[in-house]
Protein backbone atom coordinates (compact mmCIF):
# COMPACT_ATOMS: atom_id res chain seq x y z
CA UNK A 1 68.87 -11.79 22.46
CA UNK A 2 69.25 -15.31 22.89
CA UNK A 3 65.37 -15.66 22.70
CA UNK A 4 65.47 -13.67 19.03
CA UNK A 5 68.50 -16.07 17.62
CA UNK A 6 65.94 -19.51 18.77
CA UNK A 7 62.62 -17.82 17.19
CA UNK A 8 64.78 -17.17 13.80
CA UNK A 9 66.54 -20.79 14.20
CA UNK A 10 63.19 -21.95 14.67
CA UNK A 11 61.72 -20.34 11.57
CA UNK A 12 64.25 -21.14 9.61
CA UNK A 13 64.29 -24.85 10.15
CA UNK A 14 60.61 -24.80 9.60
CA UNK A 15 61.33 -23.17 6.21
CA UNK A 16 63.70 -26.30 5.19
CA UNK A 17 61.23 -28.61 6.28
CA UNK A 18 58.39 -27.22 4.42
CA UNK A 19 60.48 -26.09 1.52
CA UNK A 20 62.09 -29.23 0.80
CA UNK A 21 58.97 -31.73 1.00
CA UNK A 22 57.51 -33.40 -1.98
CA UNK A 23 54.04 -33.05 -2.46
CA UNK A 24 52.91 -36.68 -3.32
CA UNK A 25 49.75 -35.40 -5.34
CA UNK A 26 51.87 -33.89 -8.19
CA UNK A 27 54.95 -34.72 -10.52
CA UNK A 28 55.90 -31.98 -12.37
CA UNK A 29 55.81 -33.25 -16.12
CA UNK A 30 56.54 -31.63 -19.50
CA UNK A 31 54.11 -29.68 -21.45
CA UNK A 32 53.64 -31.47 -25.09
CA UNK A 33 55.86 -28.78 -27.91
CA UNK A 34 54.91 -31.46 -30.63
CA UNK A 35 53.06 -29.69 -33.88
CA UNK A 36 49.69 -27.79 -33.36
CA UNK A 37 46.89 -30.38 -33.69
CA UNK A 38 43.21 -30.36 -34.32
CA UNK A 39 41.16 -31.98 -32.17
CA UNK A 40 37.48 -32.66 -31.78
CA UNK A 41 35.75 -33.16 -28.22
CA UNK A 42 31.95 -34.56 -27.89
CA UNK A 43 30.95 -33.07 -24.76
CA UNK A 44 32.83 -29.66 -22.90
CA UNK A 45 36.26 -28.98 -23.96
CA UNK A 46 38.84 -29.82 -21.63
CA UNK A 47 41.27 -26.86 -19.88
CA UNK A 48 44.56 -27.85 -20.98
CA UNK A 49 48.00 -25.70 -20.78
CA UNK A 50 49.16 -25.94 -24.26
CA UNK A 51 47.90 -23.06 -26.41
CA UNK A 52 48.55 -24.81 -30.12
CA UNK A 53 45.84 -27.54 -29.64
CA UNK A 54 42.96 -26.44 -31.07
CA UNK A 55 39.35 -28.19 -29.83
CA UNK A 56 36.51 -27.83 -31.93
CA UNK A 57 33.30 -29.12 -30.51
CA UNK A 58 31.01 -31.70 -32.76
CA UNK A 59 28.06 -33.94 -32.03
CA UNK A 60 27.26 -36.91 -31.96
CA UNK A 61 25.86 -36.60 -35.69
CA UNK A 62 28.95 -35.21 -37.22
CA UNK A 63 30.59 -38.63 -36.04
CA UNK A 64 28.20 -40.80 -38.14
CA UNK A 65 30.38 -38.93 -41.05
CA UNK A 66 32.97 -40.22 -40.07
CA UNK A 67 34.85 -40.13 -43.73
CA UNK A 68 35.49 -36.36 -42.93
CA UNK A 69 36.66 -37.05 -39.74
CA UNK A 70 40.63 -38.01 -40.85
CA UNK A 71 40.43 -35.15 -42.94
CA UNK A 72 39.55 -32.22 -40.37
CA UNK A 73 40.95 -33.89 -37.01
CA UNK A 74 44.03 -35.56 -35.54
CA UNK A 75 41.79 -37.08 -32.95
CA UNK A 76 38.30 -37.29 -31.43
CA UNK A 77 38.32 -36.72 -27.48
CA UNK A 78 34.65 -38.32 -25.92
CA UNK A 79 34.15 -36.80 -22.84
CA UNK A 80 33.23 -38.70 -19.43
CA UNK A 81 29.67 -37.11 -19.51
CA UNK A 82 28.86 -38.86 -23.07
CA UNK A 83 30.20 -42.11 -22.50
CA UNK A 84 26.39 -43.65 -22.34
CA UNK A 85 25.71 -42.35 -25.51
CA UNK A 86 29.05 -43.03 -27.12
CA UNK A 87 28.71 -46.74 -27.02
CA UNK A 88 25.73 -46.95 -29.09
CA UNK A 89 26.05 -49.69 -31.60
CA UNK A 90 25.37 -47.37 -34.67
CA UNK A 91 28.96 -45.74 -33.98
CA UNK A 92 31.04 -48.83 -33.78
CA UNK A 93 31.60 -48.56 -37.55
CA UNK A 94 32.57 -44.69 -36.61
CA UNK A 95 35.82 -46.00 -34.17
CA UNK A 96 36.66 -48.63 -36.17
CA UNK A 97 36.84 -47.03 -39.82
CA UNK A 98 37.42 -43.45 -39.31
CA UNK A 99 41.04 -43.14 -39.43
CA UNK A 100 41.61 -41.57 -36.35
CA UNK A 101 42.45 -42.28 -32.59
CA UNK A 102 39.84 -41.76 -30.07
CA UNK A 103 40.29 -41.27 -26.46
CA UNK A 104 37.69 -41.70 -24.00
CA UNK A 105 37.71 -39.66 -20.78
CA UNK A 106 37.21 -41.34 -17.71
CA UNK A 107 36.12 -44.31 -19.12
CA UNK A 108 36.20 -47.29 -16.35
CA UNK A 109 35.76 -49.84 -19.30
CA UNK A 110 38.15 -49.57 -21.34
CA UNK A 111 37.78 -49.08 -25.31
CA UNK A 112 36.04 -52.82 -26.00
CA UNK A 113 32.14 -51.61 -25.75
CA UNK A 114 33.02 -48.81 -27.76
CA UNK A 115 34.56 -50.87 -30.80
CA UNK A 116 32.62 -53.88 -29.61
CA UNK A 117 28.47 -54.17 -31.22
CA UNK A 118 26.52 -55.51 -28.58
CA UNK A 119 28.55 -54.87 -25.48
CA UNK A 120 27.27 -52.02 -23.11
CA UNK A 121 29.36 -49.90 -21.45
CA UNK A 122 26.59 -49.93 -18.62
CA UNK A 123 26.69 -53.37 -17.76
CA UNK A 124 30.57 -54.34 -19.74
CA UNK A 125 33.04 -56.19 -16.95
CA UNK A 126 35.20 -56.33 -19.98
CA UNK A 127 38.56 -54.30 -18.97
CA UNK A 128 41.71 -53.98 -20.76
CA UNK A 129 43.50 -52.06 -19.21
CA UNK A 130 43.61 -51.14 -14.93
CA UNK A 131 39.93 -49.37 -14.15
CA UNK A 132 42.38 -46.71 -12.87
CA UNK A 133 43.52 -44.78 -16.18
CA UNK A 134 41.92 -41.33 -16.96
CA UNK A 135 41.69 -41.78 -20.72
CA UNK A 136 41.68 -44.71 -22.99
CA UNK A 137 42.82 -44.00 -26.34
CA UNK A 138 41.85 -46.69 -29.63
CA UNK A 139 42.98 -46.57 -33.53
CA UNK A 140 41.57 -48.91 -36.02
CA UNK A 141 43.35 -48.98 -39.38
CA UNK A 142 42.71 -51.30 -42.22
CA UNK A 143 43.05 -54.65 -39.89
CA UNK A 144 44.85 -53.44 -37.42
CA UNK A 145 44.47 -51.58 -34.42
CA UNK A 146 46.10 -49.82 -31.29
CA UNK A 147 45.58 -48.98 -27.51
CA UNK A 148 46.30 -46.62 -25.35
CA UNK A 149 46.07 -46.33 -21.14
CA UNK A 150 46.67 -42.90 -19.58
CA UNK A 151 46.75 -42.92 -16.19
CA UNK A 152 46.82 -39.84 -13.02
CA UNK A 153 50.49 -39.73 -11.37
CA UNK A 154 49.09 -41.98 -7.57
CA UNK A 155 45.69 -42.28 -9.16
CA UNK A 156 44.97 -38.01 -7.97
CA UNK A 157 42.53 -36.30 -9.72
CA UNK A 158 43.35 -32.61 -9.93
CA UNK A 159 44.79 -30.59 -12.29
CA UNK A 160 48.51 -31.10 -13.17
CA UNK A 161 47.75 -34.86 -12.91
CA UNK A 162 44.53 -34.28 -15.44
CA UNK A 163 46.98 -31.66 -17.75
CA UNK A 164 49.88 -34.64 -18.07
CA UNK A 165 47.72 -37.38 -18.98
CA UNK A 166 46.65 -34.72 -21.84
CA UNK A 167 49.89 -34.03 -22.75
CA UNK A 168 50.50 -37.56 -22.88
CA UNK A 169 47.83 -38.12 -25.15
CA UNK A 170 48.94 -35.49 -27.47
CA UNK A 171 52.33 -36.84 -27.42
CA UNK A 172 50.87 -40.13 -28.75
CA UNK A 173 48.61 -38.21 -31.65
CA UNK A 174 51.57 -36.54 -32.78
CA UNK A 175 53.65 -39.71 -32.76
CA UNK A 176 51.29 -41.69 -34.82
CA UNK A 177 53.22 -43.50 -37.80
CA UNK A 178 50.57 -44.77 -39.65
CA UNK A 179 49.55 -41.97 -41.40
CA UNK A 180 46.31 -40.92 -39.96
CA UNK A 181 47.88 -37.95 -38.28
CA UNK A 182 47.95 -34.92 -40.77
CA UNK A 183 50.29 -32.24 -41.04
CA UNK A 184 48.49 -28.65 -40.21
């Protein structure tokens, strides 16, 4: 009997202990209720948990237009994969006139050789912001222009981590006040 009452003491305190430890890889964070938003991705569209954003894929060559751009998205998301390409000089004029935020994915080097002519993001030390954020987000309107750092809760990439710094970045879309975000 008295061997019964320890095994069941025993599992029981191993139940608190386990139960009620944090796991340091993870916060849990809010999903983003904000409007539905449009959003286009060069590159494969990210798993998110929110069902009302809607990614459309485009290329590279639907950017150069980028006067339809405001009009069809409330952001462009460049994926890690097509950061190379992305910093081509011929779509500086793209980032910095199309109306709309763009957020970079994994991008060690920050927005500058993206908005910048003549600065590779190969061989750019320029940094604005720590090399750790996920996603670097930039607006140009008119004269003027924003920034944006997400970064991974203790610098973890998996997926909650990944999902908040997206719901982040939607939060920021929605809460644009310039103008460039449209009502769907």
């Amino acid at each position: 009997m008295r061997k019964i009452i320890l095994n069941a003491l025993i599992i029981l305190i191993f139940i608190f202990v386990t139960g009620c430890t944090s796991n340091a890889d993870t916060v849990d964070t809010p999903l983003y209720s904000g409007k539905s938003l449009s959003v286009g991705v060069v590159g494969e569209t990210p798993e998110i948990r929110e069902d009302h954003i809607h990614f459309t894929s485009i290329s590279f060559e639907e950017l150069e237009d980028y006067s339809k751009l405001s009009s069809n998205y409330d952001a462009v998301v460049i994926m890690k994969e097509h950061l190379q390409e992305a910093d081509d000089n011929k779509y500086v004029k793209v980032y910095t006139h199309a109306g709309v935020p763009f957020f970079f994915i994994e991008s060690t080097k920050s927005y500058m050789p993206f908005v910048l002519e003549d600065v590779s993001y190969e061989h750019s030390s320029l940094t604005n912001f720590n090399n750790d954020m996920y996603a670097i987000g930039y607006l140009q309107t008119g004269e003027s222009s924003k920034n944006w750092g997400y970064g991974l809760y203790n610098d973890i990439v998996n997926d909650p981590n990944v999902n908040d710094a997206y719901s982040c970045m939607f939060t920021t879309i929605e809460s644009i006040e310039d103008g460039t975000s449209k009502e769907k």
